[in-house]
C-alpha atoms as a PDB file:
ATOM      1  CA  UNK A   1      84.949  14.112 -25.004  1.00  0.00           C
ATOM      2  CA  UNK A   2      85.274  11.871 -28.470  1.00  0.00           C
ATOM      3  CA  UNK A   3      84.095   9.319 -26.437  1.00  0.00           C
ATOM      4  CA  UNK A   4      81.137  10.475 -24.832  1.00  0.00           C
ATOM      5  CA  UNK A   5      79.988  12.109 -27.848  1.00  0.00           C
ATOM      6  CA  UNK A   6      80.610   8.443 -29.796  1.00  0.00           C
ATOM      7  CA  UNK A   7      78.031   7.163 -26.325  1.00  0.00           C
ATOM      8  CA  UNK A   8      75.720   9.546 -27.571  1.00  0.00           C
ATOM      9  CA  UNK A   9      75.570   9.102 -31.048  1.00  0.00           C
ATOM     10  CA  UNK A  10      75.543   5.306 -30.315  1.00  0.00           C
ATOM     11  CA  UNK A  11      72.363   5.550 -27.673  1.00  0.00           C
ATOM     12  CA  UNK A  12      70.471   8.020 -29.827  1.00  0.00           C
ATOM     13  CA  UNK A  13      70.374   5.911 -32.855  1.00  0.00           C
ATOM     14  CA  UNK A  14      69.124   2.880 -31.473  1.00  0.00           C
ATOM     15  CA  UNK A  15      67.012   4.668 -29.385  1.00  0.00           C
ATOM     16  CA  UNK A  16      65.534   6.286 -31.904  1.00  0.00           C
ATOM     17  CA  UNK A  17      65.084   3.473 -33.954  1.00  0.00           C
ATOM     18  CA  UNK A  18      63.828   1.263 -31.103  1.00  0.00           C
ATOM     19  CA  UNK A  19      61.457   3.832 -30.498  1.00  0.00           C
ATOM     20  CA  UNK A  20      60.172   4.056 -34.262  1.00  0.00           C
ATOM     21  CA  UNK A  21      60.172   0.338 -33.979  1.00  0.00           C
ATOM     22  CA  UNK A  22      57.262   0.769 -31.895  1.00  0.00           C
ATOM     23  CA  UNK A  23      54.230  -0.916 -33.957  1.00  0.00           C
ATOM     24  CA  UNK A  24      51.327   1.908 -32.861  1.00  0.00           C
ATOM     25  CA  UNK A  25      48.858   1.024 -35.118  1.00  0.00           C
ATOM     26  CA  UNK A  26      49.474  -2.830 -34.748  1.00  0.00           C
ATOM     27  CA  UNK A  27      48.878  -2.491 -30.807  1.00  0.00           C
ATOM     28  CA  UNK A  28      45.895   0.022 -31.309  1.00  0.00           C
ATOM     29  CA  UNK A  29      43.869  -2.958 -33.301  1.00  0.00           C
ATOM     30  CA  UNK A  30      45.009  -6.262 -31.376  1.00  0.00           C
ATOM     31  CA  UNK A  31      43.822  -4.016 -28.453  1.00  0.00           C
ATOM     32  CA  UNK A  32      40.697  -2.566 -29.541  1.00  0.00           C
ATOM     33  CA  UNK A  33      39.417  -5.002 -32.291  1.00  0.00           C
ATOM     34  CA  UNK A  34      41.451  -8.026 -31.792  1.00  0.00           C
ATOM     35  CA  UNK A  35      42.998  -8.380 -35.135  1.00  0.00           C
ATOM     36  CA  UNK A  36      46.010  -7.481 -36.668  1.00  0.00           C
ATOM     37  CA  UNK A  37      45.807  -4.386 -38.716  1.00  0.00           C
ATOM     38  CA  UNK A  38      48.553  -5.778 -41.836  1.00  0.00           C
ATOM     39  CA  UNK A  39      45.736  -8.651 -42.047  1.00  0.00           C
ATOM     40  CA  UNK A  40      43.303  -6.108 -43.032  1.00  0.00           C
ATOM     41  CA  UNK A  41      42.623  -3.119 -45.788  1.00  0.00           C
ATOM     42  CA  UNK A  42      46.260  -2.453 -47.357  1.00  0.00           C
ATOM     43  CA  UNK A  43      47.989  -4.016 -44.473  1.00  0.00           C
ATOM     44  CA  UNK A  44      49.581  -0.995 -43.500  1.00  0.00           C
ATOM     45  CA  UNK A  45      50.830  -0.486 -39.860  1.00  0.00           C
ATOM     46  CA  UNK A  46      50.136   2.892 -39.457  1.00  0.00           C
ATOM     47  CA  UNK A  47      47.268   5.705 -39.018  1.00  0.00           C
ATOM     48  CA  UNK A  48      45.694   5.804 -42.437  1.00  0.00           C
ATOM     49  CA  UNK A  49      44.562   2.180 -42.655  1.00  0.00           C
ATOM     50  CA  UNK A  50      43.814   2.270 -38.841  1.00  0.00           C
ATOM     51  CA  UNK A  51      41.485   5.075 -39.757  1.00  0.00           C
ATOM     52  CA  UNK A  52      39.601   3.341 -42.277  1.00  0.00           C
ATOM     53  CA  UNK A  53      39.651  -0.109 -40.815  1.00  0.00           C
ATOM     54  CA  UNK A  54      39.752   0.358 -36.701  1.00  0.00           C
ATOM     55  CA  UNK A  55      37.710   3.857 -36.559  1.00  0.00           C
ATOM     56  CA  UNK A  56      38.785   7.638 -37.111  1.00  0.00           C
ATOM     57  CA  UNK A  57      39.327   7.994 -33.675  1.00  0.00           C
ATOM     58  CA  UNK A  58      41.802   5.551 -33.547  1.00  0.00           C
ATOM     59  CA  UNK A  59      43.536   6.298 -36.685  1.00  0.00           C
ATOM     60  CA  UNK A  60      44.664  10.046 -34.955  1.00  0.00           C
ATOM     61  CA  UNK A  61      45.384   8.312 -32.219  1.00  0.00           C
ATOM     62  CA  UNK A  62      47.873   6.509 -34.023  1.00  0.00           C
ATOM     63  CA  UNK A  63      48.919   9.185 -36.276  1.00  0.00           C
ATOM     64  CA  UNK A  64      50.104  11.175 -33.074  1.00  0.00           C
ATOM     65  CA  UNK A  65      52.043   8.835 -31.645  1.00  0.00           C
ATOM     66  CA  UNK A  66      53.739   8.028 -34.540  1.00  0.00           C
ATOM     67  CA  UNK A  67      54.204  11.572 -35.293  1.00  0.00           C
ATOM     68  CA  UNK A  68      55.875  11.560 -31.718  1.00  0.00           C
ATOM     69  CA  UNK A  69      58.375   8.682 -32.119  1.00  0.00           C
ATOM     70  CA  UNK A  70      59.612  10.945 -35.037  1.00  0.00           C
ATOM     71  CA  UNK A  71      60.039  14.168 -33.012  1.00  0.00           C
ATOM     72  CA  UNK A  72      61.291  12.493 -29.903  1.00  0.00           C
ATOM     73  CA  UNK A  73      64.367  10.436 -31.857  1.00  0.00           C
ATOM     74  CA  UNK A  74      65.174  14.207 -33.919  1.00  0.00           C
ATOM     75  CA  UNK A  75      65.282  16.137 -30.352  1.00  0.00           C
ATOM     76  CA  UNK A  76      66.689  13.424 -28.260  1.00  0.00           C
ATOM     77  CA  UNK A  77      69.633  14.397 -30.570  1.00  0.00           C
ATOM     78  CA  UNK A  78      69.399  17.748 -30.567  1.00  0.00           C
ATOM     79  CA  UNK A  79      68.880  17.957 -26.515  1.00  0.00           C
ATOM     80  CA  UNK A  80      72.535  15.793 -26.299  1.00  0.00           C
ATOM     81  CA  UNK A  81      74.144  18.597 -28.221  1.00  0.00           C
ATOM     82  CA  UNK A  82      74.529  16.627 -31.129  1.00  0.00           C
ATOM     83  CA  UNK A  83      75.220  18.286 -34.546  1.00  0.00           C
ATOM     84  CA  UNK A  84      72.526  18.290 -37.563  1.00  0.00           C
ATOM     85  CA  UNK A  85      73.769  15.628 -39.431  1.00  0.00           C
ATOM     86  CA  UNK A  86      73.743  13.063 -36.200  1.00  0.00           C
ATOM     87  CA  UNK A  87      69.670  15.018 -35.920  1.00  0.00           C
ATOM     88  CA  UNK A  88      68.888  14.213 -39.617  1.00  0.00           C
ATOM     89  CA  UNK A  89      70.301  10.664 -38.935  1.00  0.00           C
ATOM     90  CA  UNK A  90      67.951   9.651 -35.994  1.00  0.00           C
ATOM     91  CA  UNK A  91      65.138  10.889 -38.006  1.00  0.00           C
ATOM     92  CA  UNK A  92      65.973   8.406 -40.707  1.00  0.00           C
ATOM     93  CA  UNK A  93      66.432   5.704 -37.870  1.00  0.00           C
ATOM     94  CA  UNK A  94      62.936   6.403 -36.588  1.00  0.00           C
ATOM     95  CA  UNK A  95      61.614   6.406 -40.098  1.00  0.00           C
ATOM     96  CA  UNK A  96      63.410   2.806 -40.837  1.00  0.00           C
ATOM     97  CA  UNK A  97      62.768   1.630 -37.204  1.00  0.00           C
ATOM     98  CA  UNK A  98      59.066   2.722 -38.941  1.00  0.00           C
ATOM     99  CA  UNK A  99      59.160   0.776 -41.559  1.00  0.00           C
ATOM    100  CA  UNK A 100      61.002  -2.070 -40.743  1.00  0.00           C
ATOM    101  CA  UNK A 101      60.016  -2.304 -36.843  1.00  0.00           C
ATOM    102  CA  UNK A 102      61.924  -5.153 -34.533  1.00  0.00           C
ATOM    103  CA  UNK A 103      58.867  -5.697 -32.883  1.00  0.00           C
ATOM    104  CA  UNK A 104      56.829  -6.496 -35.275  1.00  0.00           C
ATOM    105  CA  UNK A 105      59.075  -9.086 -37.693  1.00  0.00           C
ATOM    106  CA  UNK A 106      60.339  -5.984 -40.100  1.00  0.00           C
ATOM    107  CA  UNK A 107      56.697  -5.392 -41.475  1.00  0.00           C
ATOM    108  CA  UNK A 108      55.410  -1.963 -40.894  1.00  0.00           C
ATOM    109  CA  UNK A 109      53.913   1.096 -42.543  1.00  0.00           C
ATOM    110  CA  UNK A 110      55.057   3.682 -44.702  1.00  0.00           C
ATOM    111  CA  UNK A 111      56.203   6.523 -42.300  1.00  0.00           C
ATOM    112  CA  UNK A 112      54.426   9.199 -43.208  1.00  0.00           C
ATOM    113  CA  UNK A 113      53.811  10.500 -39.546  1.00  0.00           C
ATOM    114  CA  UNK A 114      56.646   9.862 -38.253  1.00  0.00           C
ATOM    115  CA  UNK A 115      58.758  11.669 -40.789  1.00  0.00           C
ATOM    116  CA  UNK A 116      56.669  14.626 -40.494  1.00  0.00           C
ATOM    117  CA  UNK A 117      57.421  14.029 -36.984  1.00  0.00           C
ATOM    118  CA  UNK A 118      60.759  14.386 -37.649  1.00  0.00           C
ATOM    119  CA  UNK A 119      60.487  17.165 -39.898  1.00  0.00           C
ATOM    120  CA  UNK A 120      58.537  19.517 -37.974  1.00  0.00           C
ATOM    121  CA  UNK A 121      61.572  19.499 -35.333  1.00  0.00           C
ATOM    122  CA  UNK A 122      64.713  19.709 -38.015  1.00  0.00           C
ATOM    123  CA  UNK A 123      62.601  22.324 -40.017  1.00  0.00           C
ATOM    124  CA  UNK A 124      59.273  23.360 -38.245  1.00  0.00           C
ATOM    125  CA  UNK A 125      57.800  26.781 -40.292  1.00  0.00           C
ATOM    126  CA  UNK A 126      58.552  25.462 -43.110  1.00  0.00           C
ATOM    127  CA  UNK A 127      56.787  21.423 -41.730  1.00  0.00           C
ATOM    128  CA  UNK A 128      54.121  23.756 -40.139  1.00  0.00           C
ATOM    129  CA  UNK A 129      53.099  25.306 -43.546  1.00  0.00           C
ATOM    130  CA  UNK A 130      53.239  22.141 -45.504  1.00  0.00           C
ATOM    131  CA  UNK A 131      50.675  20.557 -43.057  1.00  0.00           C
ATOM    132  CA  UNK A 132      48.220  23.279 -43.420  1.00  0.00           C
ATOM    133  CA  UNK A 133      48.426  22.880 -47.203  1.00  0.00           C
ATOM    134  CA  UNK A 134      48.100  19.193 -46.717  1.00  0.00           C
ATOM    135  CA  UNK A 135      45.052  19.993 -44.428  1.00  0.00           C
ATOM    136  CA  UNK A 136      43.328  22.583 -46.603  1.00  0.00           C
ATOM    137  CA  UNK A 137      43.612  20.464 -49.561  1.00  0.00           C
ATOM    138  CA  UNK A 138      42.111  16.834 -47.788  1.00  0.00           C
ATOM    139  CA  UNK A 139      39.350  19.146 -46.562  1.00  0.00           C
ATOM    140  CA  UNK A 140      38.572  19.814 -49.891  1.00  0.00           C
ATOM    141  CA  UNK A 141      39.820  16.852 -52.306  1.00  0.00           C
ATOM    142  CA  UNK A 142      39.349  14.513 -49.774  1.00  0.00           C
ATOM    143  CA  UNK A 143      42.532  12.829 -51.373  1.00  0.00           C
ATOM    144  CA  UNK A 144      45.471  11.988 -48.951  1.00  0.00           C
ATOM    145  CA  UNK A 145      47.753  10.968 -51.081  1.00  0.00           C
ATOM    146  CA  UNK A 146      47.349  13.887 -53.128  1.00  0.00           C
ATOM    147  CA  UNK A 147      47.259  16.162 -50.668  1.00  0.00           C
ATOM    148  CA  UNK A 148      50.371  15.059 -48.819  1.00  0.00           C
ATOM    149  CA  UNK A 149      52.190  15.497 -52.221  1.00  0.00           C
ATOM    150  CA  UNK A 150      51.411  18.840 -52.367  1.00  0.00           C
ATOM    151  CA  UNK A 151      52.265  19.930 -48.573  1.00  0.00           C
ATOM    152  CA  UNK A 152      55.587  17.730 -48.935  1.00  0.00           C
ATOM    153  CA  UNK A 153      56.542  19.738 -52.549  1.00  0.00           C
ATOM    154  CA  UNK A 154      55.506  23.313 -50.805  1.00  0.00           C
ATOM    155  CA  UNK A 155      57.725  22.272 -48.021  1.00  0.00           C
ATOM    156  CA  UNK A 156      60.693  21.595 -49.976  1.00  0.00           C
ATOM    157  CA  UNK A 157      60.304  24.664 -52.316  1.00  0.00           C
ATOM    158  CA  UNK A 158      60.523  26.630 -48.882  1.00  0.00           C
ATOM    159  CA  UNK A 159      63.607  25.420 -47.710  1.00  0.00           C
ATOM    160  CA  UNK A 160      65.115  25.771 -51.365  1.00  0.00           C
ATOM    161  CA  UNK A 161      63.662  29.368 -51.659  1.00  0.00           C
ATOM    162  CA  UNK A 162      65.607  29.715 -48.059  1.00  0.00           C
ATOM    163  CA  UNK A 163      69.281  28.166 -49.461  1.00  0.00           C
ATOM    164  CA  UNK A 164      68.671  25.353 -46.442  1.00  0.00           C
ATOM    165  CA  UNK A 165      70.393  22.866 -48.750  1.00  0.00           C
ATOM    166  CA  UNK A 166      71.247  20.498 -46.319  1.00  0.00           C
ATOM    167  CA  UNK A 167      67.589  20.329 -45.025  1.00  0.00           C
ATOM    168  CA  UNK A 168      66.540  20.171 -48.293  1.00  0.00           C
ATOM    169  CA  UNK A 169      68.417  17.168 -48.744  1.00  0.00           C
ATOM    170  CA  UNK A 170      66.530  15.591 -46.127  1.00  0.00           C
ATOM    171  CA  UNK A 171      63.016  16.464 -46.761  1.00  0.00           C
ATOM    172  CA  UNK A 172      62.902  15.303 -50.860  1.00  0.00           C
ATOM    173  CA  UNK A 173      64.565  11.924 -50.241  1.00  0.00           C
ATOM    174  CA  UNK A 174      62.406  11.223 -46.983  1.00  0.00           C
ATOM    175  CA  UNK A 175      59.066  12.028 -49.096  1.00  0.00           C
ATOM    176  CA  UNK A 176      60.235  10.372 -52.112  1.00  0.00           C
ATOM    177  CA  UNK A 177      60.414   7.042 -49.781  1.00  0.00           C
ATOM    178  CA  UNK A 178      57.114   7.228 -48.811  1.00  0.00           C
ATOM    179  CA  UNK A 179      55.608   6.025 -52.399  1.00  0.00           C
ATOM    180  CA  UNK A 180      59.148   3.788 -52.408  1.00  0.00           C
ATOM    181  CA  UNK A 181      57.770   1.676 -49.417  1.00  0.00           C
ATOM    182  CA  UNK A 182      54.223   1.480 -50.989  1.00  0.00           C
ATOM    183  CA  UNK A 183      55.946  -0.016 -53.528  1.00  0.00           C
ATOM    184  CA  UNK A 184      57.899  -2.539 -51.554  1.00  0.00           C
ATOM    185  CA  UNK A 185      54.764  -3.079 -50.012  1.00  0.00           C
ATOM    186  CA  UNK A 186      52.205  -4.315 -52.712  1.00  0.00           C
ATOM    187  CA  UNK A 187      52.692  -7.737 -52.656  1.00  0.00           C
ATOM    188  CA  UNK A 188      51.604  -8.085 -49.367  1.00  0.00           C
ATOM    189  CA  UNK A 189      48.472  -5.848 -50.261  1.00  0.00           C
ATOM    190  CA  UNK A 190      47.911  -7.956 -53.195  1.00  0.00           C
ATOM    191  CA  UNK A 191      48.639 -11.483 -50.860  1.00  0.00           C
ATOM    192  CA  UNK A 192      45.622  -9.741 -48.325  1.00  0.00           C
ATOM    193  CA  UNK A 193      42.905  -9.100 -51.592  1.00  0.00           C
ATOM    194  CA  UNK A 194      43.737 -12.127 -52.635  1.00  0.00           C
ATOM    195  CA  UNK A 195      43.089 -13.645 -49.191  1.00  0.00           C
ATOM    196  CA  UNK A 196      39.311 -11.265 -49.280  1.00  0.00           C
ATOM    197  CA  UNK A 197      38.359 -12.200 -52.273  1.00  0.00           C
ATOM    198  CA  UNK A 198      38.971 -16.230 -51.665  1.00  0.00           C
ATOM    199  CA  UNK A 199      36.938 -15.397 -48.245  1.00  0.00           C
ATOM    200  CA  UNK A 200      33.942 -13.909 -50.231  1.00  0.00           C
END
């Protein structure tokens, strides 16, 4: 039993981060446009800059899938009877496999979608609610960043409100990465305005 559990735990984590490994946005432009999408606007792998730099239609596209490769790593646990903490765990492999994809030499986005992804199976009225806010407030600030930070704090003020502590514990550190990776990430945006504005 110890050891087919240890199988489990063992298969769901790589899967999961094999499967956030999964460069969506980076396949969506070589395929559509021909170009690599970290070559381009902030050199982010994921929906946002696919959105602004590929076309909106292919930014959802992306932002669904990714969104996907969260949920599918949190219930592939959760199907295999594993407990929370092994669930919260091959969220956070999703979100690094995300981030810092195999398949795409360690440089990917920020994970936004995908830990939403993984968020709206762990803790789904509370992930549900959060994305309205998020969608009520782009609609009318037309700010994403903004907006996210909003549904992300209304989120985590619901599962505080509800004593879901260990959730909690989850959700703020998975946001708070979010702006972490930007972070990381800004020399290689400043390395591709650089590159622009030598081009123009």
């Amino acid at each position: 039993m110890i050891v087919n559990e240890t199988a489990s735990i063992f298969i769901t984590i790589i899967l999961a981060y094999l499967l956030g490994s999964i460069p969506t946005a980076l396949v969506v432009s070589t395929r559509t446009k021909h170009l690599d999408i970290r070559s381009v606007g902030d050199g982010n792998v994921g929906a946002r800059n696919t959105f602004h730099e590929i076309g909106p239609k292919f930014g959802v596209i992306v932002a669904v899938i990714d969104f996907t490769k969260g949920a599918l790593s949190v219930f592939l646990a959760y199907i295999l009877g594993l407990s929370l903490g092994w669930q919260m765990l091959a969220g956070i492999a999703a979100i690094l496999g995300h981030d810092l994809p195999v398949f795409a030499s360690f440089k990917g986005g920020q994970g936004t979608a995908t830990s939403i992804g993984t968020m709206l199976v762990l803790c789904s009225v509370p992930t549900l609610i959060g994305l309205a806010t998020y969608g009520i407030l782009y609609l009318i600030i037309k700010r994403s960043i903004v907006s996210l930070g909003f549904g992300g704090a209304l989120i985590a003020l619901i599962l505080c409100i509800s004593h879901q502590w260990v959730l909690f514990g989850y959700v703020v550190p998975v946001f708070l990465f979010i702006p972490i990776k930007r972070l990381i990430d800004s020399p290689r945006r400043k390395s591709i305005e650089m590159v622009k504005s030598s081009g123009s």
